[in-house]
Protein backbone atom coordinates (compact mmCIF):
# COMPACT_ATOMS: atom_id res chain seq x y z
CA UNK A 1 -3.69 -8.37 39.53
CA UNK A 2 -0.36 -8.06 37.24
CA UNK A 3 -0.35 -6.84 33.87
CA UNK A 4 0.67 -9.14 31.40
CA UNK A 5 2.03 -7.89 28.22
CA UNK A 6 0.78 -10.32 25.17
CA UNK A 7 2.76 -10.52 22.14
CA UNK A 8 2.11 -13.15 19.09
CA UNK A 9 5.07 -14.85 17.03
CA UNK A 10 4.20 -16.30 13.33
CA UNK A 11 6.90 -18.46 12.18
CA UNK A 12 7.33 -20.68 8.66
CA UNK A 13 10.26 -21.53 6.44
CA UNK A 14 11.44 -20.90 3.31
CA UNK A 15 13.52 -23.56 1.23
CA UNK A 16 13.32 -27.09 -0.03
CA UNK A 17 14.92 -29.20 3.51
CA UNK A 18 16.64 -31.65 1.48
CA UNK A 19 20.46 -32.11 0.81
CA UNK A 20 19.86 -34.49 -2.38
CA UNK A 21 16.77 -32.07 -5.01
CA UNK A 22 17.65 -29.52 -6.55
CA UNK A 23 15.57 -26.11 -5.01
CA UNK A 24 15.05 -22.39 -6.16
CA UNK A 25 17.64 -21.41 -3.50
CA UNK A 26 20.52 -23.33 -1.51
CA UNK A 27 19.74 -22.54 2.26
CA UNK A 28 16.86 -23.33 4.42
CA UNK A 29 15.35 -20.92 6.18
CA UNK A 30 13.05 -19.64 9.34
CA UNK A 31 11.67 -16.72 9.78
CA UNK A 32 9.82 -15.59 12.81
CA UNK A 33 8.07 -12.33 13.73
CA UNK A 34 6.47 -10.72 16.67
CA UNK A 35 4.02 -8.15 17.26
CA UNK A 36 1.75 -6.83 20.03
CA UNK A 37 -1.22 -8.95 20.03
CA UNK A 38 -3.49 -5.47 20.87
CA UNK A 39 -2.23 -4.31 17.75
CA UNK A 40 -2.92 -7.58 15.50
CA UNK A 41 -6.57 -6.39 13.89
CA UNK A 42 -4.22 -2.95 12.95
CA UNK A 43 -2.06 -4.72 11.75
CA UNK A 44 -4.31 -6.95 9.67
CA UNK A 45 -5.79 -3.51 8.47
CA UNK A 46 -2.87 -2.03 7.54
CA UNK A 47 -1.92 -5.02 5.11
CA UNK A 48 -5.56 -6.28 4.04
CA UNK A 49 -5.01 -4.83 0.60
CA UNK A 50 -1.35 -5.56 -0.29
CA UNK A 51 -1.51 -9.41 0.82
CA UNK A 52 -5.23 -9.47 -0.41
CA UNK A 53 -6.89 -10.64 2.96
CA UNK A 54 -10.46 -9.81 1.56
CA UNK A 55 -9.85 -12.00 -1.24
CA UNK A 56 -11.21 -15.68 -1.40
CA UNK A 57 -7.90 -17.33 -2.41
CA UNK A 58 -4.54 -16.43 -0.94
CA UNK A 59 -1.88 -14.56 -2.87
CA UNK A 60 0.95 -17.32 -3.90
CA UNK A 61 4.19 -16.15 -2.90
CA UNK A 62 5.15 -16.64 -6.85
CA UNK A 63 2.39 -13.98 -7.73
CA UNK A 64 3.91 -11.73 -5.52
CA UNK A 65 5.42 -8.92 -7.87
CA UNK A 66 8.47 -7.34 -7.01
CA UNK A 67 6.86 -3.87 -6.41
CA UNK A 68 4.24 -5.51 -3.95
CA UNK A 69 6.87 -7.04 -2.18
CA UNK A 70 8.58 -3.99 -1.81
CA UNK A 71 5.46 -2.52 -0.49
CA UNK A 72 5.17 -5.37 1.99
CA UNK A 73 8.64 -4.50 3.47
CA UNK A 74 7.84 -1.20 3.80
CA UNK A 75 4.68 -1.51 5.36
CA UNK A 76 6.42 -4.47 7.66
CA UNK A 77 9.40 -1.79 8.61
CA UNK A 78 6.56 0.35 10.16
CA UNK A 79 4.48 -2.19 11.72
CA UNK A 80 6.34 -5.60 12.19
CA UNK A 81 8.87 -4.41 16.01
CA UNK A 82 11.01 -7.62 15.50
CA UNK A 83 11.79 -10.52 12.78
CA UNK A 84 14.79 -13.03 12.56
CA UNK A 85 15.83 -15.05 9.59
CA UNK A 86 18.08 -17.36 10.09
CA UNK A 87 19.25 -19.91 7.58
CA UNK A 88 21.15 -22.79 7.05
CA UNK A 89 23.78 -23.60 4.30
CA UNK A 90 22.39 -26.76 2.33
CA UNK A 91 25.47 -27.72 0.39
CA UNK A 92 27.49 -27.12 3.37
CA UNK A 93 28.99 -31.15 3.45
CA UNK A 94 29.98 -31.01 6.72
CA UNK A 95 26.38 -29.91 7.68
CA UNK A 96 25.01 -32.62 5.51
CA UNK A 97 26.80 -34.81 7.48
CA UNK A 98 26.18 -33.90 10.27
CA UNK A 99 22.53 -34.20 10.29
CA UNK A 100 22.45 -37.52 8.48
CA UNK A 101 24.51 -38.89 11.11
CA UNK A 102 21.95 -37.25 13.81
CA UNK A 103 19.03 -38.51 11.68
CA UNK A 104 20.70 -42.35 11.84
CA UNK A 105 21.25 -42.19 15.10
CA UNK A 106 18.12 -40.76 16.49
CA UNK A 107 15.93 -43.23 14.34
CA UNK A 108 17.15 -45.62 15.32
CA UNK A 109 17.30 -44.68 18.97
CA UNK A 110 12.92 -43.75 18.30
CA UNK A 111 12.54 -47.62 17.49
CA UNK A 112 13.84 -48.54 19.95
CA UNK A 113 12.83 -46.42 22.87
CA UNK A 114 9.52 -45.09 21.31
CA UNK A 115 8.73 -47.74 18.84
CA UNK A 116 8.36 -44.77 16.75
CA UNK A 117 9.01 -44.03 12.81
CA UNK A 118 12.18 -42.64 11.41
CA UNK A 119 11.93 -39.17 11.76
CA UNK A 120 12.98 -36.99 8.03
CA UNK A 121 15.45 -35.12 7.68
CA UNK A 122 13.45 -31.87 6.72
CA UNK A 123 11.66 -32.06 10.10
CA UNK A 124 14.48 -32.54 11.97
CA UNK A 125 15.59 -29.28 10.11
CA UNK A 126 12.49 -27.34 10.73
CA UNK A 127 12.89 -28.21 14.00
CA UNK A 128 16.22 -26.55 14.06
CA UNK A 129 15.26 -23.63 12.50
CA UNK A 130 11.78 -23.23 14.51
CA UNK A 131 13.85 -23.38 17.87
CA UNK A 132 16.78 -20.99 16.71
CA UNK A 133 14.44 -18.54 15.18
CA UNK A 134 11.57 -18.63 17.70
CA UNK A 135 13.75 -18.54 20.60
CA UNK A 136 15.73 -15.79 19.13
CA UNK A 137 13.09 -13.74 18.65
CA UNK A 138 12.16 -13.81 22.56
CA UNK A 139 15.38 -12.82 23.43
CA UNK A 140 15.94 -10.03 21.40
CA UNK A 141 12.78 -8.83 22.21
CA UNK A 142 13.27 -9.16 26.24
CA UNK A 143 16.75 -7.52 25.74
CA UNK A 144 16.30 -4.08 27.35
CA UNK A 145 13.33 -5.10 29.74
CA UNK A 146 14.34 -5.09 32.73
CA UNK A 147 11.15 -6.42 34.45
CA UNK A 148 7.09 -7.17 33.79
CA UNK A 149 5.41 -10.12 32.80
CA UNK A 150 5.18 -11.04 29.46
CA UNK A 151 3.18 -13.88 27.44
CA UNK A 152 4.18 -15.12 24.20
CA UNK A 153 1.59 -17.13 21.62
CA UNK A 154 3.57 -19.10 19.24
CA UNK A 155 1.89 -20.13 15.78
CA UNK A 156 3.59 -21.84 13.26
CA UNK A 157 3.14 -23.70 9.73
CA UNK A 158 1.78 -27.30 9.49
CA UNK A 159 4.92 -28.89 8.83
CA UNK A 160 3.56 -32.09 8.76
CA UNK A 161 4.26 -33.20 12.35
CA UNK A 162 4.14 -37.48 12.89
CA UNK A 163 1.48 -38.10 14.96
CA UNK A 164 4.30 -39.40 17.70
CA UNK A 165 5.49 -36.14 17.73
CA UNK A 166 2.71 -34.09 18.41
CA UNK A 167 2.79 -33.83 21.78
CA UNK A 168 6.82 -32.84 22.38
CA UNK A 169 6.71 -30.42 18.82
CA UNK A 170 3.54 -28.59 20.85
CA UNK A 171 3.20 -28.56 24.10
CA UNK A 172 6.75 -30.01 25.54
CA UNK A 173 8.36 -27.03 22.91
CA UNK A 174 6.35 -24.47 24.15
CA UNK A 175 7.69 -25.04 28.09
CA UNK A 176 11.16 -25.83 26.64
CA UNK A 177 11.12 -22.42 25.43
CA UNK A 178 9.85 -20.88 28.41
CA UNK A 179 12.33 -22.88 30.83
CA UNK A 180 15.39 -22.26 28.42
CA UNK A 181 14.07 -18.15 28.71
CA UNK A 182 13.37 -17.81 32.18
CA UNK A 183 17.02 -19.20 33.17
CA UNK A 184 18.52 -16.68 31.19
CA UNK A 185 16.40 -14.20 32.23
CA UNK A 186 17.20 -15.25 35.97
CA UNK A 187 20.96 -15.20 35.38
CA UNK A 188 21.18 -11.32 34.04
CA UNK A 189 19.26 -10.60 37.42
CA UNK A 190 16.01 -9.26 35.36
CA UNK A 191 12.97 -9.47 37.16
CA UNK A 192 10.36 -10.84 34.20
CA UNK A 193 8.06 -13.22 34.22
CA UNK A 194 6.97 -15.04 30.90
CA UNK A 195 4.28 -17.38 29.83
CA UNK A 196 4.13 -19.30 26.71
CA UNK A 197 1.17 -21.40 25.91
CA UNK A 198 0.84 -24.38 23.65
CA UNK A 199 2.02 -23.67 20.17
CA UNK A 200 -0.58 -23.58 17.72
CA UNK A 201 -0.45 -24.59 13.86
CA UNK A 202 -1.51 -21.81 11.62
CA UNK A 203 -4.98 -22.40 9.75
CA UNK A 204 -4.63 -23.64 6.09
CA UNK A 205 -5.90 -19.92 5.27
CA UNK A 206 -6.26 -16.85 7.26
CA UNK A 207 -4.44 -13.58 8.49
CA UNK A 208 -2.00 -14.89 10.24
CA UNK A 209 -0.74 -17.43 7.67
CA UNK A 210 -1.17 -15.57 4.92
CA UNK A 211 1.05 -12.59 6.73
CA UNK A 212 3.97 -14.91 7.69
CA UNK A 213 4.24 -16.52 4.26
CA UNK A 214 4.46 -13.49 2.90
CA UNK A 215 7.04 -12.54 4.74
CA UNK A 216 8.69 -15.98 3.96
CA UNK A 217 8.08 -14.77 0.46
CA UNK A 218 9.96 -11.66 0.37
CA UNK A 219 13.27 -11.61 2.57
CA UNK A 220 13.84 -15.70 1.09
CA UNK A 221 13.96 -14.01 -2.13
CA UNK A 222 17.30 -12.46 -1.77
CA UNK A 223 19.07 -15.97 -1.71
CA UNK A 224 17.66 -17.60 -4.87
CA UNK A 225 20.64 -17.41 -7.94
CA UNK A 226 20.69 -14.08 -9.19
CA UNK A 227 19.43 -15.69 -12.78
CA UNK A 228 16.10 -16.87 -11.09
CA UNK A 229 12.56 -14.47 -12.15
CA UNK A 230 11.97 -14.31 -8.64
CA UNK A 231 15.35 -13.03 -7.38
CA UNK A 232 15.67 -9.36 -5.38
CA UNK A 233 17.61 -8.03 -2.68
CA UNK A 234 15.31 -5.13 -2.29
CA UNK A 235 12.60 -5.69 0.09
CA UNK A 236 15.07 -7.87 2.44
CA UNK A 237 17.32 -4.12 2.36
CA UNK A 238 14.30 -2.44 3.00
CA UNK A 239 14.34 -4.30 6.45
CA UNK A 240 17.48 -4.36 7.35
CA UNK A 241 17.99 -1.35 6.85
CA UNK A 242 15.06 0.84 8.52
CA UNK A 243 14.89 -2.28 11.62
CA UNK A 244 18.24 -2.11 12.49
CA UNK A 245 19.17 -4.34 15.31
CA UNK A 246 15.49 -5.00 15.12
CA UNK A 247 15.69 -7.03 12.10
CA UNK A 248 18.06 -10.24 12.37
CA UNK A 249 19.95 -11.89 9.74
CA UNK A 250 22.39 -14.76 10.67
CA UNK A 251 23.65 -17.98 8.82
CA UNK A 252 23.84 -20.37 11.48
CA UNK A 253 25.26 -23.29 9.74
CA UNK A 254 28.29 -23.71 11.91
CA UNK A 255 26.80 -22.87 14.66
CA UNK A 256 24.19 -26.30 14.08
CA UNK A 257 26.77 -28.50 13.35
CA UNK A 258 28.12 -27.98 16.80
CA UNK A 259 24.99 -28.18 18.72
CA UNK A 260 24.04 -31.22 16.54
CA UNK A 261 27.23 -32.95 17.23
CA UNK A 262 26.75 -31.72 20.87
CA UNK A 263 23.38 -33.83 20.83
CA UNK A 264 24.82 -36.59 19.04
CA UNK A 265 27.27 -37.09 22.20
CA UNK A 266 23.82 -36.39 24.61
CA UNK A 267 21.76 -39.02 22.77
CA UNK A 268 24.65 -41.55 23.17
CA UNK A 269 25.84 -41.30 25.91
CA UNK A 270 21.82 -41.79 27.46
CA UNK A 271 20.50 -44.57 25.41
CA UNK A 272 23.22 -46.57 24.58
């Protein structure tokens, strides 16, 4: 029987999704990170006092002092092998546009052809950010394997997913992400295998959630305006610079507004 290598990614957002309310920060972001799932309960160990894991309520990410999250960073530098954060630029107008023209266009498109509701603009940007971040993270993680089999369990936060969507956020993610990997992997020649089951939505409290927001918590802080009580650049350096490579940081905005625009084209060109 082959070995299968089992690795868990935690991912959740950090931002207000909206182009018209004013937020603590200007981009949206997604984090994800990934760590050996044989190593989760030393993991759990390792931060059970900082993040408070023993405690009956969990530690809001605006009670999280800038020395603990410091000591968060460090202890993820040691114990966290891969995280991306990548955002998006809110108050980017072409993005704006964008997306509202994707979100008019695809509503209407799910009455029709679903008889399902409008989707919101801040799912269809967690969305974005779940795929980019997620998918990211699998890569760069796979990038100097050359072969083994490998299975990935993907939890993220309850972002409110419509009942309609359910189903394709879930399950039909979870084997996009797998198909999408595997035909990379195929095309570099690399002899790997992976698995990815159904995603999972994090518990309203536990480890795991508690962990990621956390880390939401303290790399998000960096991009709130330098006048806000919760603003710091610290812990965010702390990561970038003991991960390295390991550790990635990328504003995607432009990126988005090409695939979405991409889609756009897609979604027209098949339903109408």
């Amino acid at each position: 029987m082959e070995t299968v290598e089992r690795f868990i990614i935690l991912f959740d957002e950090a931002g207000t999704p909206t182009f018209k309310e004013e937020s603590e920060t200007d981009i949206f972001a997604g984090i994800a990170i990934l760590y050996p799932y044989l190593r989760e309960e030393e993991i759990f160990d390792t931060f059970k006092e900082t993040l408070g894991f023993s405690r009956k309520a969990p530690l809001k990410a605006q009670n999280i002092s800038e020395r603990r999250a410091q000591e968060i960073a460090n202890l993820a530098c040691d114990k966290l092998p891969m995280i991306v954060f990548n955002y998006v630029e809110l108050r980017n107008n072409a993005f704006a546009k964008t997306i509202l023209d994707y979100e008019s266009l695809v509503s209407f498109g799910r009455k029709i052809v679903r008889g399902a509701k409008p989707r919101k603009v801040s799912q269809i940007l967690h969305s974005r950010l779940l795929d980019n971040c997620v998918h990211k993270c699998i890569l760069n993680h796979l990038e100097h394997e050359t072969q083994g089999n490998f299975q990935y369990d993907i939890s993220i936060d309850n972002w409110s997913i419509p009942k309609d969507d359910q189903s394709i956020e879930l399950d039909h993610r979870a084997t996009s992400f797998k198909k999408a990997t595997q035909l990379l992997l195929n095309k570099c020649h690399k002899n790997i295998n992976i698995s990815i089951p159904e995603i999972k939505l994090l518990k309203k409290d536990g480890s795991r959630k508690r962990l990621i927001d956390a880390m939401a918590s303290i790399t998000s802080r960096a991009f709130f305006a330098r006048n806000h009580p919760r603003f710091s650049e610290k812990p965010f350096r702390i990561l970038e610079g003991y991960l390295g490579r390991s550790f990635e940081c990328n504003n995607i905005t432009n990126d988005e507004i090409l695939f979405i625009k991409q889609m756009i084209q897609k979604f027209a060109n098949e339903h109408f």
